[in-house]
Protein backbone atom coordinates (compact mmCIF):
# COMPACT_ATOMS: atom_id res chain seq x y z
CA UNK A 1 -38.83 5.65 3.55
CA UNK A 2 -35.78 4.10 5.37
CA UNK A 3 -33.22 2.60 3.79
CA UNK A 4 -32.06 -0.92 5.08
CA UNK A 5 -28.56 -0.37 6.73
CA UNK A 6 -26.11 -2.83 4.58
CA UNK A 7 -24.28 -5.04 6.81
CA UNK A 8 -20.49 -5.10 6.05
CA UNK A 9 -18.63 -8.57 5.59
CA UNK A 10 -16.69 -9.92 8.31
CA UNK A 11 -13.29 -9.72 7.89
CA UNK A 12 -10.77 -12.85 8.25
CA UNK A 13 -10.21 -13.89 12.00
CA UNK A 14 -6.32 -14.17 13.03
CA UNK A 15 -5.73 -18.12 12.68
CA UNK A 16 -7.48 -18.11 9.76
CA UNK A 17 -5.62 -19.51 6.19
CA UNK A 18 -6.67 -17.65 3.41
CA UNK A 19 -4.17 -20.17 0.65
CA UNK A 20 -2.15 -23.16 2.00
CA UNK A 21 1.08 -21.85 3.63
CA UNK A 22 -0.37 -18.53 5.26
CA UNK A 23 -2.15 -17.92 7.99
CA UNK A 24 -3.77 -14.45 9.05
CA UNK A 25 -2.37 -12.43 11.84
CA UNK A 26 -4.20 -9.13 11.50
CA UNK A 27 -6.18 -7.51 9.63
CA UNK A 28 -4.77 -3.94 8.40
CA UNK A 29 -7.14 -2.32 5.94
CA UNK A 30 -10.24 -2.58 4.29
CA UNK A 31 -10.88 -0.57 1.03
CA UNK A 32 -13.72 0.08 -0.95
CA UNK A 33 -13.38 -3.33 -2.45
CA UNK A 34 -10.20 -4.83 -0.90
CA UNK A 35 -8.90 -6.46 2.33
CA UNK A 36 -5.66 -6.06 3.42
CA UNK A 37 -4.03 -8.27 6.20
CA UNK A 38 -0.83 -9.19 7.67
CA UNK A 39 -0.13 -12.95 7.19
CA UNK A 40 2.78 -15.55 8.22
CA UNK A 41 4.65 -17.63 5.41
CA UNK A 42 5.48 -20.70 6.48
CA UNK A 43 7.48 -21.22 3.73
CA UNK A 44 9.58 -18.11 3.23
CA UNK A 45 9.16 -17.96 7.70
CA UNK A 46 8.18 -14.32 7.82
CA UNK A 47 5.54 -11.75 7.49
CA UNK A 48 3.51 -10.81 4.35
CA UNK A 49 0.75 -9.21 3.60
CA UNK A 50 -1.99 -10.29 1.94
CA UNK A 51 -4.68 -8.06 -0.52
CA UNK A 52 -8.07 -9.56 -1.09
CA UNK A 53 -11.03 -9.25 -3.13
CA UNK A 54 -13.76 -8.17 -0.11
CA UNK A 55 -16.06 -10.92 0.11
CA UNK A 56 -19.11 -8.46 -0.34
CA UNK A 57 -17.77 -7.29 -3.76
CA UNK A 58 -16.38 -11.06 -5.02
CA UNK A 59 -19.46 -11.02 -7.51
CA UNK A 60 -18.23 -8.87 -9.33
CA UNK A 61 -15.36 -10.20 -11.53
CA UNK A 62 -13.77 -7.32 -12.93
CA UNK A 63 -12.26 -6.24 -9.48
CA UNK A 64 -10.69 -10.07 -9.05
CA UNK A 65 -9.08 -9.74 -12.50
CA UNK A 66 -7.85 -6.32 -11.88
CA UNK A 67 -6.36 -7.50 -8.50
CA UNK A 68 -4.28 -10.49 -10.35
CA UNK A 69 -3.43 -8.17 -13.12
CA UNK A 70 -1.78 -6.36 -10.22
CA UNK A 71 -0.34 -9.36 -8.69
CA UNK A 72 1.31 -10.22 -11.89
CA UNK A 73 2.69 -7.03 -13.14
CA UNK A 74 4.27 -6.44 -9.48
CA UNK A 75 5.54 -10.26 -9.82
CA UNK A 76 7.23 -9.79 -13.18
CA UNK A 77 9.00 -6.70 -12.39
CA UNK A 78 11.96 -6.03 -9.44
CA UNK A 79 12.53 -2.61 -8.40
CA UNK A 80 14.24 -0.84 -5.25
CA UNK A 81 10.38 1.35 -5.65
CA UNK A 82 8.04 -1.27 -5.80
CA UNK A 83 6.72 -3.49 -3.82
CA UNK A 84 7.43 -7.40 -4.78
CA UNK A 85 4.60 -9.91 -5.03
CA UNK A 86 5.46 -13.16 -4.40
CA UNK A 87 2.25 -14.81 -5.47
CA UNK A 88 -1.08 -14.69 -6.70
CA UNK A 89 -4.02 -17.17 -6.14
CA UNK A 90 -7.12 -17.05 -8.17
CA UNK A 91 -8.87 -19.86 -5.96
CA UNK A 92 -10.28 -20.14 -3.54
CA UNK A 93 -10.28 -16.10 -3.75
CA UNK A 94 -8.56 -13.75 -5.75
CA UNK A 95 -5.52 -12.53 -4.19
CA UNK A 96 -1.88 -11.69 -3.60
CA UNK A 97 1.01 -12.24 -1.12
CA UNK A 98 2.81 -8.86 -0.82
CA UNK A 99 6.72 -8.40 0.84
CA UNK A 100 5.93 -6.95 3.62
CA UNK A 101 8.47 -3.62 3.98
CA UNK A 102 9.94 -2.32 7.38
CA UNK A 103 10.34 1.37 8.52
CA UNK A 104 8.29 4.69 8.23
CA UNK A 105 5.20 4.80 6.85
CA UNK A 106 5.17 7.37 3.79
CA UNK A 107 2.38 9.11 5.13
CA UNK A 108 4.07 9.31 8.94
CA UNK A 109 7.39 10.89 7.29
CA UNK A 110 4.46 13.33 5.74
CA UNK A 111 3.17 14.10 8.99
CA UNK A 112 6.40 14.12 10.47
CA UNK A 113 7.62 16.43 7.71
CA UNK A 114 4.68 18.76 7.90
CA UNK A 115 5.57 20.29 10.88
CA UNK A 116 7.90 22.79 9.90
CA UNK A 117 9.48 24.24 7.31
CA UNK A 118 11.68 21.60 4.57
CA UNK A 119 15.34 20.18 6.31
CA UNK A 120 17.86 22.11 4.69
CA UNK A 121 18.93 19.31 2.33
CA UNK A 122 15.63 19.81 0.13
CA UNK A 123 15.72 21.93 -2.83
CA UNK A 124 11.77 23.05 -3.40
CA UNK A 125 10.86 24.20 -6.50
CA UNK A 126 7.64 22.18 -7.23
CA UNK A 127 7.38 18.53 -8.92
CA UNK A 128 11.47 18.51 -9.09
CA UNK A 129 11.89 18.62 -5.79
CA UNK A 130 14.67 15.99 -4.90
CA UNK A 131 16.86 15.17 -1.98
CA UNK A 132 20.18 16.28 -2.22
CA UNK A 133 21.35 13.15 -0.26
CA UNK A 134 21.73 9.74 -2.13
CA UNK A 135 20.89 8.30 0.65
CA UNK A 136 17.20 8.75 0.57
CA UNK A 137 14.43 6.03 -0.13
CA UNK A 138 12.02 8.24 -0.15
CA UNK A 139 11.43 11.14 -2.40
CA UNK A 140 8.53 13.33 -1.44
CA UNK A 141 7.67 16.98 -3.27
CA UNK A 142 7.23 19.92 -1.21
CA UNK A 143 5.18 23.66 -2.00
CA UNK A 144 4.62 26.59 -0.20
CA UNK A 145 0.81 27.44 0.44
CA UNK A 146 0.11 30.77 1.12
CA UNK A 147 -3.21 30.41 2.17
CA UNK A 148 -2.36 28.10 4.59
CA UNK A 149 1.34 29.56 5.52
CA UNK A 150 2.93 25.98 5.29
CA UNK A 151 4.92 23.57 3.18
CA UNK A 152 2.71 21.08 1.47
CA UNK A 153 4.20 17.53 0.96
CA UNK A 154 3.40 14.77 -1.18
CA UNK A 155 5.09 11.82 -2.97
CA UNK A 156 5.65 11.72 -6.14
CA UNK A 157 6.37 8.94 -9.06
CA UNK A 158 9.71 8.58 -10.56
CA UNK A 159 8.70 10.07 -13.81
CA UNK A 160 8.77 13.31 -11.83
CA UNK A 161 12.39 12.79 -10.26
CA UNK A 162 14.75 14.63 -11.76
C-alpha cells in the first residue's frame, strides 16, 4: 500500500505583502513549521526578515503562540547578542519582523574556521573557550577530536563565556 505523497505549501511569491508596510523579496528558509523570508519596510526603508507560521501547519495553534511568545520576548529585550524584533502580527498570520544583521554567517565562520587548526588568539580548553581579542562578535568553542584529527567548533551561549 502506497502512501499519498503530501504536497508542500507554496511559499510567498516576491511582491507579495504578508502585513501592511512589507513586502516579500525572497524567500530564505523553510523549517519544519516556519517560513523565513527577506522583506522590505517601507517604513523603517530597509530589509527585514520575516518568520512565519507555514501555512500547512497554521491549524495548529500552539506553534502560532509559541512564534509570538518569541516575537515578544525578543521585542522586550535589547542586547548586542540577540536579534531585535521589531514587531509581531497575530492577523492575518502569526508572525514577526526580524532586524535583519549584516556580515558572516555563524555557520560560514564555522566552515571557514574548520579548516585548520584554531588562530593563535584562541585559548581551547573546552566550553571556556574565549577570544582573547575584545574585538570579537562572535564567540565560538573549539575541541580536539581524535578520531577525526581536527578541531571541532561550535557556538556557544553566554552562560558558557567566561
Amino acid at each position: 500500500m502506497s502512501v499519498p505523497a503530501v504536497r508542500a505549501a507554496p511559499v510567498l511569491a516576491p511582491g507579495t505583502r504578508p502585513v501592511p508596510g512589507y513586502e516579500v523579496l525572497a524567500h530564505l528558509a523553510r523549517t519544519g513549521w516556519l517560513d523565513v523570508y527577506d522583506v522590505w519596510s517601507q517604513e523603517r526603508d530597509c530589509r527585514c526578515v520575516v518568520k512565519a507560521v507555514r501555512p500547512d501547519r497554521r491549524e495548529q495553534e500552539q506553534l502560532g503562540e509559541r512564534l509570538l511568545r518569541e516575537g515578544r520576548w525578543l521585542g522586550a529585550f535589547t542586547h548586542p547578542h540577540l536579534v531585535r524584533a521589531y514587531e509581531t502580527f497575530e492577523s492575518p498570520v502569526p508572525l514577526v519582523v526580524l532586524e535583519t544583521l549584516t556580515g558572516e554567517t555563524l555557520s560560514h565562520l564555522i566552515h571557514r574556521l574548520r579548516r585548520g587548526r584554531p588562530p593563535p588568539t584562541w585559548r581551547c580548553s573546552g566550553c571556556s573557550c574565549v577570544p582573547r581579542s575584545t574585538t570579537s562578535t562572535v564567540r565560538v568553542c573549539c575541541t580536539w577530536t581524535s578520531s577525526r584529527r581536527t578541531w571541532w567548533w561550535t557556538a556557544v551561549t553566554p552562560r558558557c563565556w567566561t
